[in-house]
N, C-alpha and C. Protein backbone atom coordinates (compact mmCIF):
# COMPACT_ATOMS: atom_id res chain seq x y z
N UNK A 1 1.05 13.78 5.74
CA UNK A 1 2.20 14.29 6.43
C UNK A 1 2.60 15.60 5.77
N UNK A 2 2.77 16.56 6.60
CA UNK A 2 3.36 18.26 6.18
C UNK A 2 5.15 17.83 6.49
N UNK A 3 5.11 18.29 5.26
CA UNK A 3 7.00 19.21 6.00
C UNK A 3 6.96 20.50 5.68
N UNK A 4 7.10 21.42 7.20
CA UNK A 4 7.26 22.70 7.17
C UNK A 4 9.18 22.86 6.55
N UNK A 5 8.80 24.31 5.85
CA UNK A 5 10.39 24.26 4.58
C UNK A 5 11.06 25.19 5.16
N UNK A 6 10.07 25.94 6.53
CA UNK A 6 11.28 27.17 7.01
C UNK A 6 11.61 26.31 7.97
N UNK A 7 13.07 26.41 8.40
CA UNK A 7 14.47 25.83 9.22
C UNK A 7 14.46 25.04 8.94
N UNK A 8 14.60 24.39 7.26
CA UNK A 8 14.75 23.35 6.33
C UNK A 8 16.47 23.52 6.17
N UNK A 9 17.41 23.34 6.55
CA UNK A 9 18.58 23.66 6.22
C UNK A 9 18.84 23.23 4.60
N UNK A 10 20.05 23.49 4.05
CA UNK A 10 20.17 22.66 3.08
C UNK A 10 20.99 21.73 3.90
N UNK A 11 21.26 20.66 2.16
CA UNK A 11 21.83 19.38 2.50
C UNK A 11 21.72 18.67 3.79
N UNK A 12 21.00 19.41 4.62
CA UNK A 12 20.52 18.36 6.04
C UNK A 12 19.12 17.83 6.19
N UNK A 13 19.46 16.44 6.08
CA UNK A 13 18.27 15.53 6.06
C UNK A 13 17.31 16.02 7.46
N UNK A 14 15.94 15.97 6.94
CA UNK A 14 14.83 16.15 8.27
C UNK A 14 14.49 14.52 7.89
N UNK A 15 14.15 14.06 9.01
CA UNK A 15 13.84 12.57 10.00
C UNK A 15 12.41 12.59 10.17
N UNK A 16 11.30 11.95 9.98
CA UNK A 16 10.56 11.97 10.61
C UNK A 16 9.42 11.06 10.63
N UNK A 17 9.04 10.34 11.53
CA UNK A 17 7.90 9.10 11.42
C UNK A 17 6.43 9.01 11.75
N UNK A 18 5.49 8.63 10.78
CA UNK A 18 4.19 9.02 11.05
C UNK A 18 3.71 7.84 11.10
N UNK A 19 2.32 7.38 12.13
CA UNK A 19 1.87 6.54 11.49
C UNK A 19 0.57 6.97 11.31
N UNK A 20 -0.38 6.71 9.85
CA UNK A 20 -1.05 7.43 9.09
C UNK A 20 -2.66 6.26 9.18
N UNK A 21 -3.40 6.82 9.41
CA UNK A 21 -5.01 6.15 9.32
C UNK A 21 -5.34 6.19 7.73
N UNK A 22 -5.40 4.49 7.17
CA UNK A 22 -5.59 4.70 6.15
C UNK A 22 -6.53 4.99 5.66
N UNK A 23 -7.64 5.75 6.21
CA UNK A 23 -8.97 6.08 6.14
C UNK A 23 -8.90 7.53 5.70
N UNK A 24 -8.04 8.33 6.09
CA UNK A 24 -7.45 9.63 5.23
C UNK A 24 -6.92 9.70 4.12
N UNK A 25 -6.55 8.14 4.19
CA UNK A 25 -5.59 8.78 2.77
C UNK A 25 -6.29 8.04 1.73
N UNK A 26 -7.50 7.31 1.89
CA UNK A 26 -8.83 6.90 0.84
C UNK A 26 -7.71 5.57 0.16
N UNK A 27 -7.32 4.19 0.78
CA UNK A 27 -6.26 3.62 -0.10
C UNK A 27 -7.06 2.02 -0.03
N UNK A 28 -8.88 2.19 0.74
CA UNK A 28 -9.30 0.93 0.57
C UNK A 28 -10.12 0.69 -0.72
N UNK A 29 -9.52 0.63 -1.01
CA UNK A 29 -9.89 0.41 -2.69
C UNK A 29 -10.11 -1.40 -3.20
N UNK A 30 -11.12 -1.72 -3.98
CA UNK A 30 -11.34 -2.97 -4.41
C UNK A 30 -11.31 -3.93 -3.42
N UNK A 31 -10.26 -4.99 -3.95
CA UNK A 31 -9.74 -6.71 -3.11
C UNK A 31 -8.89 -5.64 -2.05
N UNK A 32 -8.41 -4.70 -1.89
CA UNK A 32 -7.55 -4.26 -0.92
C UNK A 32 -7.56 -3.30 0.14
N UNK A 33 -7.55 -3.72 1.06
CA UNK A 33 -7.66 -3.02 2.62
C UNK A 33 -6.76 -2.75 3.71
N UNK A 34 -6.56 -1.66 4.36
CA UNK A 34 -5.52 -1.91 5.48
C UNK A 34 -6.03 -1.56 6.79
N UNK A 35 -6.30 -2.74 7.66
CA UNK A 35 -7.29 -2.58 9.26
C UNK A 35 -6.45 -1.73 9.89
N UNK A 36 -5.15 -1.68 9.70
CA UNK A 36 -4.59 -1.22 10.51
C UNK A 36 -3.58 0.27 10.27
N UNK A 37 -3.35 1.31 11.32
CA UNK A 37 -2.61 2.28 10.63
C UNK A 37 -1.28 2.07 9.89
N UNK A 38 -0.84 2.86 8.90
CA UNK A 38 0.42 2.75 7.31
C UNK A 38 1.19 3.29 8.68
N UNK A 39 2.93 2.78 8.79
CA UNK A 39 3.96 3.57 8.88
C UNK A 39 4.52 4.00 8.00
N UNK A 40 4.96 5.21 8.13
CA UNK A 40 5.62 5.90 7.19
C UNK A 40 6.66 6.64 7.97
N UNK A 41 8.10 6.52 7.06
CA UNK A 41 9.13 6.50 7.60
C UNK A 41 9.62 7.75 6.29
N UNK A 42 9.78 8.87 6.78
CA UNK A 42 10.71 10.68 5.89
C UNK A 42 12.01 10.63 6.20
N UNK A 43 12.62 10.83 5.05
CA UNK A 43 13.78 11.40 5.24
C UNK A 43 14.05 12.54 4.24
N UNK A 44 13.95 13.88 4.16
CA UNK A 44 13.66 14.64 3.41
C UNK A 44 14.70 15.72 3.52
N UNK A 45 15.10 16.41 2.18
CA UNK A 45 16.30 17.08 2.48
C UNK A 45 16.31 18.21 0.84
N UNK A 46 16.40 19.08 1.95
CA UNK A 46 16.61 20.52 0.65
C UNK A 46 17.80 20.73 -0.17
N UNK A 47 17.76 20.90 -1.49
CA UNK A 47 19.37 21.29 -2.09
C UNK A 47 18.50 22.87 -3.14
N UNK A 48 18.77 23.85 -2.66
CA UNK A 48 18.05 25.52 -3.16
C UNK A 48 16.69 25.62 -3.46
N UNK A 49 15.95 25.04 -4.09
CA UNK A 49 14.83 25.04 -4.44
C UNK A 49 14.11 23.50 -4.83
N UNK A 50 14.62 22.59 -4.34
CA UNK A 50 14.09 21.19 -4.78
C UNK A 50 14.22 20.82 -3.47
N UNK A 51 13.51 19.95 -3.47
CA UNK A 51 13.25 19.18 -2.21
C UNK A 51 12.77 17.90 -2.63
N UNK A 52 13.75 16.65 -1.60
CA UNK A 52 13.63 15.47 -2.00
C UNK A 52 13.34 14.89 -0.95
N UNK A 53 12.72 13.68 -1.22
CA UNK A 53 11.83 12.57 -0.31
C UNK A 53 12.17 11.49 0.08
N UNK A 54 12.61 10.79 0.76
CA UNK A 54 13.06 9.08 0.64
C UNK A 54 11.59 8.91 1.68
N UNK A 55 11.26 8.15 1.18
CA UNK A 55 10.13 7.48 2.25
C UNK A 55 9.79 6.05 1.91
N UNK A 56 9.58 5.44 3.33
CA UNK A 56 9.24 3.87 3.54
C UNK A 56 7.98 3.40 4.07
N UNK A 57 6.84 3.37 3.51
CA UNK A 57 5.66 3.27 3.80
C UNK A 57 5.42 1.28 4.26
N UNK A 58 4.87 1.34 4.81
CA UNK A 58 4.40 -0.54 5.76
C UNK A 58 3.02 -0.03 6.11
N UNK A 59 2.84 -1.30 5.93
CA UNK A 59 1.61 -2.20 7.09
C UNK A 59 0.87 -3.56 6.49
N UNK A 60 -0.16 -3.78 7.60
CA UNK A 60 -0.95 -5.19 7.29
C UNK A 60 -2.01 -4.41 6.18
N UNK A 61 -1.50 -5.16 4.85
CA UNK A 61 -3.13 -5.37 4.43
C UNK A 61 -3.87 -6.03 4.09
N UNK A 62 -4.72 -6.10 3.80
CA UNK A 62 -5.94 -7.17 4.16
C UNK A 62 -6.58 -7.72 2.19
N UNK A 63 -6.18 -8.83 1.82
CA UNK A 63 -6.48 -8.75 0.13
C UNK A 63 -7.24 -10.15 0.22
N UNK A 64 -8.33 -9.90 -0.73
CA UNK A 64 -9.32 -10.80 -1.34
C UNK A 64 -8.82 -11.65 -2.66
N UNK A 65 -8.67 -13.48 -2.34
CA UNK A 65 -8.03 -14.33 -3.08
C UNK A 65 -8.83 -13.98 -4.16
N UNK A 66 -8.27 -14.19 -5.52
CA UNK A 66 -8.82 -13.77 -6.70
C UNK A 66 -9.58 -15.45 -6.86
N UNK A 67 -8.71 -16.37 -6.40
CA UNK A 67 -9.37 -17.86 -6.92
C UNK A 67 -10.26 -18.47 -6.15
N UNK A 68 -10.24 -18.19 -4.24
CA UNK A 68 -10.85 -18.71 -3.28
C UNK A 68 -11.62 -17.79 -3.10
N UNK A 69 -11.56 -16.58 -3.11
CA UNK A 69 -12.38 -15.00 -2.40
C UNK A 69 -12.41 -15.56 -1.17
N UNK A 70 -11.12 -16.10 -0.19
CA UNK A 70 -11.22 -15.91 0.96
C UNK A 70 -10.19 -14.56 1.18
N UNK A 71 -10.52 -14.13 2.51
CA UNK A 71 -9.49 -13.36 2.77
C UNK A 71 -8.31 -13.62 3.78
N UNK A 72 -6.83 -12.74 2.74
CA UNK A 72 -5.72 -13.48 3.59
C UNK A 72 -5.14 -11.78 3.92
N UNK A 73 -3.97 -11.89 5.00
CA UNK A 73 -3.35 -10.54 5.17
C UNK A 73 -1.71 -10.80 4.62
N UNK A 74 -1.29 -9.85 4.34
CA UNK A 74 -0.28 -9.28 3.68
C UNK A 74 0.74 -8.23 3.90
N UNK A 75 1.93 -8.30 4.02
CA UNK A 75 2.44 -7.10 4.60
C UNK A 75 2.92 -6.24 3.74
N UNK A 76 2.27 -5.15 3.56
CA UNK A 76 2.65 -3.87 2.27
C UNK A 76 4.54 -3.60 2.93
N UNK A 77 5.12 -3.62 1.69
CA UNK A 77 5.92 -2.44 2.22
C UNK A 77 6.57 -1.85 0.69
N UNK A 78 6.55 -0.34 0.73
CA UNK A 78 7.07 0.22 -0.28
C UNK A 78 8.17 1.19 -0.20
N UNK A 79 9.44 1.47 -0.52
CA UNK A 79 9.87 2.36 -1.27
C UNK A 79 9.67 3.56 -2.12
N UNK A 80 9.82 4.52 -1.57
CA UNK A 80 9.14 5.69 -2.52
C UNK A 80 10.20 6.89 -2.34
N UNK A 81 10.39 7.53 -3.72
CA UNK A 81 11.41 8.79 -3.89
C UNK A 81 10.64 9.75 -4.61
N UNK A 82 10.11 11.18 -3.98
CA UNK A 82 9.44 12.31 -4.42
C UNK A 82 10.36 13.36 -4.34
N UNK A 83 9.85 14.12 -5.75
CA UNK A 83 10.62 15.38 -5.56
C UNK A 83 9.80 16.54 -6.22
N UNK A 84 10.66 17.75 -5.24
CA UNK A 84 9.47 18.57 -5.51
C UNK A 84 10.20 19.85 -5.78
N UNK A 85 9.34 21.36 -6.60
CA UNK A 85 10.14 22.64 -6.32
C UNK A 85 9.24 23.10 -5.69
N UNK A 86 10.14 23.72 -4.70
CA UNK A 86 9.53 24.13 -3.34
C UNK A 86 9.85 25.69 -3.32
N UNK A 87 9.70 26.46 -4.58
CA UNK A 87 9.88 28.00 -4.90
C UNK A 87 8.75 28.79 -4.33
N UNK A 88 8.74 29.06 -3.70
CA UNK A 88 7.59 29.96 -2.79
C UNK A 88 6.71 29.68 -2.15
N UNK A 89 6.94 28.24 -1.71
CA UNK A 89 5.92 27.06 -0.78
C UNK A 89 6.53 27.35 1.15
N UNK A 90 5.99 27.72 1.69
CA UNK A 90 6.25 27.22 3.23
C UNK A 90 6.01 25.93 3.62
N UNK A 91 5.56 24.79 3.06
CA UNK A 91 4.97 23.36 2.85
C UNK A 91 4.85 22.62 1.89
N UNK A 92 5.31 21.47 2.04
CA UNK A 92 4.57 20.45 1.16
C UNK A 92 3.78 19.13 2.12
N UNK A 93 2.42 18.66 1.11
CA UNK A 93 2.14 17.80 1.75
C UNK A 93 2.29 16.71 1.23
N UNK A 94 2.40 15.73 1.73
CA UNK A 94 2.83 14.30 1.20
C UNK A 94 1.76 13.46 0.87
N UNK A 95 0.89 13.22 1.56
CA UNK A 95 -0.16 12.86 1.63
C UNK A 95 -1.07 11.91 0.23
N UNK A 96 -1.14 12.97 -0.57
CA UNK A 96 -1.63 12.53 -2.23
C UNK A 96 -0.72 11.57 -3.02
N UNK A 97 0.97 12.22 -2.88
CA UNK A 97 1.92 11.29 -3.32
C UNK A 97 1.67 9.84 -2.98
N UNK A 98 1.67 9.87 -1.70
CA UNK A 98 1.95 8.87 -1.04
C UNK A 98 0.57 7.90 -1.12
N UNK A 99 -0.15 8.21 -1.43
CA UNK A 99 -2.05 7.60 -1.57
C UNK A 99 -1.34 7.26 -3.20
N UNK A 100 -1.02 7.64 -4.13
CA UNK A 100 -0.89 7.44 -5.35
C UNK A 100 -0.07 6.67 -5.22
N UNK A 101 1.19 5.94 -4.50
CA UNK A 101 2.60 4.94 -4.81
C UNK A 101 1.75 3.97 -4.24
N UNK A 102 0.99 4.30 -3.13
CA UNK A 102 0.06 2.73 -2.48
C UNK A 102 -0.68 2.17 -3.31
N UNK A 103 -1.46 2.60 -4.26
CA UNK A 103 -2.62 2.39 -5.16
C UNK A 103 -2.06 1.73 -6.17
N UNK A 104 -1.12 2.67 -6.63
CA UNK A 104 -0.20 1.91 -7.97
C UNK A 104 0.63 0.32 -7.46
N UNK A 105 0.17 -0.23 -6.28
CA UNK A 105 0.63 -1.36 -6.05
C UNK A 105 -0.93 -2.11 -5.68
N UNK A 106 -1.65 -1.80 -6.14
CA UNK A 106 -2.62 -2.88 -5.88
C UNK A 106 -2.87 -3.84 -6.57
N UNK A 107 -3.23 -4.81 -6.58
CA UNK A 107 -2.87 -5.71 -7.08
C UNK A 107 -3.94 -6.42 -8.10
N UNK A 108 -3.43 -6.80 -9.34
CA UNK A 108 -4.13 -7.35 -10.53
C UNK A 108 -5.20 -8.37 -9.63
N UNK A 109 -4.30 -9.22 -9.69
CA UNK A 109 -4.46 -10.49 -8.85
C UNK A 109 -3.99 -10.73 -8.22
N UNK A 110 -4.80 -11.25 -6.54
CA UNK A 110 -3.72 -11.42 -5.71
C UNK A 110 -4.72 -12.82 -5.43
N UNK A 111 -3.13 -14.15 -4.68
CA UNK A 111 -3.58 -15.47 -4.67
C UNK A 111 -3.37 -15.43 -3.25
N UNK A 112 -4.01 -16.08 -2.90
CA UNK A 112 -3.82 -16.17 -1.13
C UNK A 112 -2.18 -17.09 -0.70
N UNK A 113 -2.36 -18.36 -1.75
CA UNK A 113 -1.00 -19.26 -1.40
C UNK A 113 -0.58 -19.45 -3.23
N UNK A 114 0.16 -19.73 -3.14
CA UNK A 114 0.98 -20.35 -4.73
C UNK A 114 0.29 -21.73 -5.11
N UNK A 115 -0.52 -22.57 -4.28
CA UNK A 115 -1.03 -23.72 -4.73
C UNK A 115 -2.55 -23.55 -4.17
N UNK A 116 -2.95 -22.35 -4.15
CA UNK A 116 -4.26 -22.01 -4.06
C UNK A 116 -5.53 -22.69 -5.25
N UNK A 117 -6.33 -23.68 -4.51
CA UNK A 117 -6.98 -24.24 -5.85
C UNK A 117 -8.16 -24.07 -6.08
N UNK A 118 -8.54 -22.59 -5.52
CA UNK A 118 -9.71 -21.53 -5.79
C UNK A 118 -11.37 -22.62 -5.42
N UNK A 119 -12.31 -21.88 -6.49
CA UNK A 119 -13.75 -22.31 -6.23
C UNK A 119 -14.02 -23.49 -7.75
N UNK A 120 -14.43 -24.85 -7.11
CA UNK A 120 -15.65 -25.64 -7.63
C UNK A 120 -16.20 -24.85 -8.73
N UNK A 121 -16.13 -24.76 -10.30
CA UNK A 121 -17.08 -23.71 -11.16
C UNK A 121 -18.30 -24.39 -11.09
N UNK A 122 -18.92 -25.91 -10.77
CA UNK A 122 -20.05 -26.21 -10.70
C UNK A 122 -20.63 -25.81 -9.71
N UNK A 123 -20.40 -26.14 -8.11
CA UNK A 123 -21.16 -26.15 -6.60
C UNK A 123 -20.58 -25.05 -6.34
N UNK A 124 -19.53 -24.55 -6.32
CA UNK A 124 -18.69 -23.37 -5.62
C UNK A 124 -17.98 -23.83 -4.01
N UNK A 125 -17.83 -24.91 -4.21
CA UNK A 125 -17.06 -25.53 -2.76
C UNK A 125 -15.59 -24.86 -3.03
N UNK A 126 -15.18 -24.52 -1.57
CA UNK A 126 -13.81 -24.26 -1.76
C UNK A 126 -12.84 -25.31 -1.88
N UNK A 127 -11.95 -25.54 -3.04
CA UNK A 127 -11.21 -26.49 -3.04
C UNK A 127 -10.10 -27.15 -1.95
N UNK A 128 -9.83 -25.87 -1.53
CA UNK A 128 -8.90 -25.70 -0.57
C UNK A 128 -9.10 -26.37 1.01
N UNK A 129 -10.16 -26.72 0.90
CA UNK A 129 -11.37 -26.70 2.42
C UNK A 129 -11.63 -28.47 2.49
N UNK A 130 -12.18 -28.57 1.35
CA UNK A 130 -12.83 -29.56 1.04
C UNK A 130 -12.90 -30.49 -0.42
N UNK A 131 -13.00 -31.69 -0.98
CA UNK A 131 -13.15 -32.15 -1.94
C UNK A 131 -14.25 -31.97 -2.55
N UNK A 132 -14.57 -31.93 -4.03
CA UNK A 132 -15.67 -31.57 -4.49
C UNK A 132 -16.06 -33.06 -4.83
N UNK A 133 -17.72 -32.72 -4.92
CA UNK A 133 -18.17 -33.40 -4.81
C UNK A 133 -19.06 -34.00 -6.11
N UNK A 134 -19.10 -32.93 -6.73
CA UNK A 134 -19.17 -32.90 -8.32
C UNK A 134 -18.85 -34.10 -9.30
N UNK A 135 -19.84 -34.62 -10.10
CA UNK A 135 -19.77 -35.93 -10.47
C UNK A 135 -18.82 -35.64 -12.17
N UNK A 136 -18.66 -34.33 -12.61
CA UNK A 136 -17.99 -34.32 -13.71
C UNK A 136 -16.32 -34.14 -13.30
N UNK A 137 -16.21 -35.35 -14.69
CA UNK A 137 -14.54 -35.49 -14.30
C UNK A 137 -13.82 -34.03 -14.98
N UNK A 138 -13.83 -33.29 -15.34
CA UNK A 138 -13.39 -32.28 -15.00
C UNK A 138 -12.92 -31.46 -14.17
N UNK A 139 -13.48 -31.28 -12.58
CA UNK A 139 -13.87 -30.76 -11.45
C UNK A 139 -12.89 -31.81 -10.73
């Protein structure tokens, strides 16, 4: 996303809603994916030479159980405040910021449910699916 900075008033918020192909902004990274396009929601506003950001980024994404490796979907949504000096810029782009606040939320581990009881370490049956069948009482 560009915000052009000429007829940037001050103190008056610019509005504006994108929705962004996450295939531009490079954010399928690892266990984490998004099938579908990010909304992103600007509210951006000049005070002399700084320029500030409120933005609300969403969507479905798509994450690989760390215990089952099935896949479940997820609904991103973030909060994000950028600021910038905008001293001899006709533009800023958002774009990189905004690829960097998504990323920094990916996730260590992500569990599909809270009582997720992952893979069998002997057969690899999903626990979740089915009983194992595994003759050690351990399992």
């Amino acid at each position: 996303m560009k915000i052009y900075l000429k007829g940037l008033k001050e103190d008056h918020a610019l509005v504006l809603d994108e929705k962004i192909d996450p295939r531009t902004l490079d954010v399928d990274v690892g266990i984490m994916r998004f099938p579908e396009p990010l909304l992103l929601h600007v509210e951006a506003w000049r005070s002399g030479e700084d320029l500030t950001v409120s933005a609300h980024v969403e969507g479905e994404r798509r994450l690989v159980c760390s215990l089952c490796l099935e896949e479940f979907n997820n609904l991103f949504e973030k909060d994000i405040t950028l600021h910038y000096d905008i001293h001899g810029l006709d533009s800023v782009i958002l774009d990189g910021d905004v690829r960097e606040e998504i990323i920094l939320e990916h996730p260590i581990r992500a569990v599909c449910r809270s009582d997720c009881r992952g893979l069998c370490p002997a057969c690899g049956a999903n626990l979740n699916r089915k009983t194992c069948r595994c003759k050690s009482k351990a399992f």
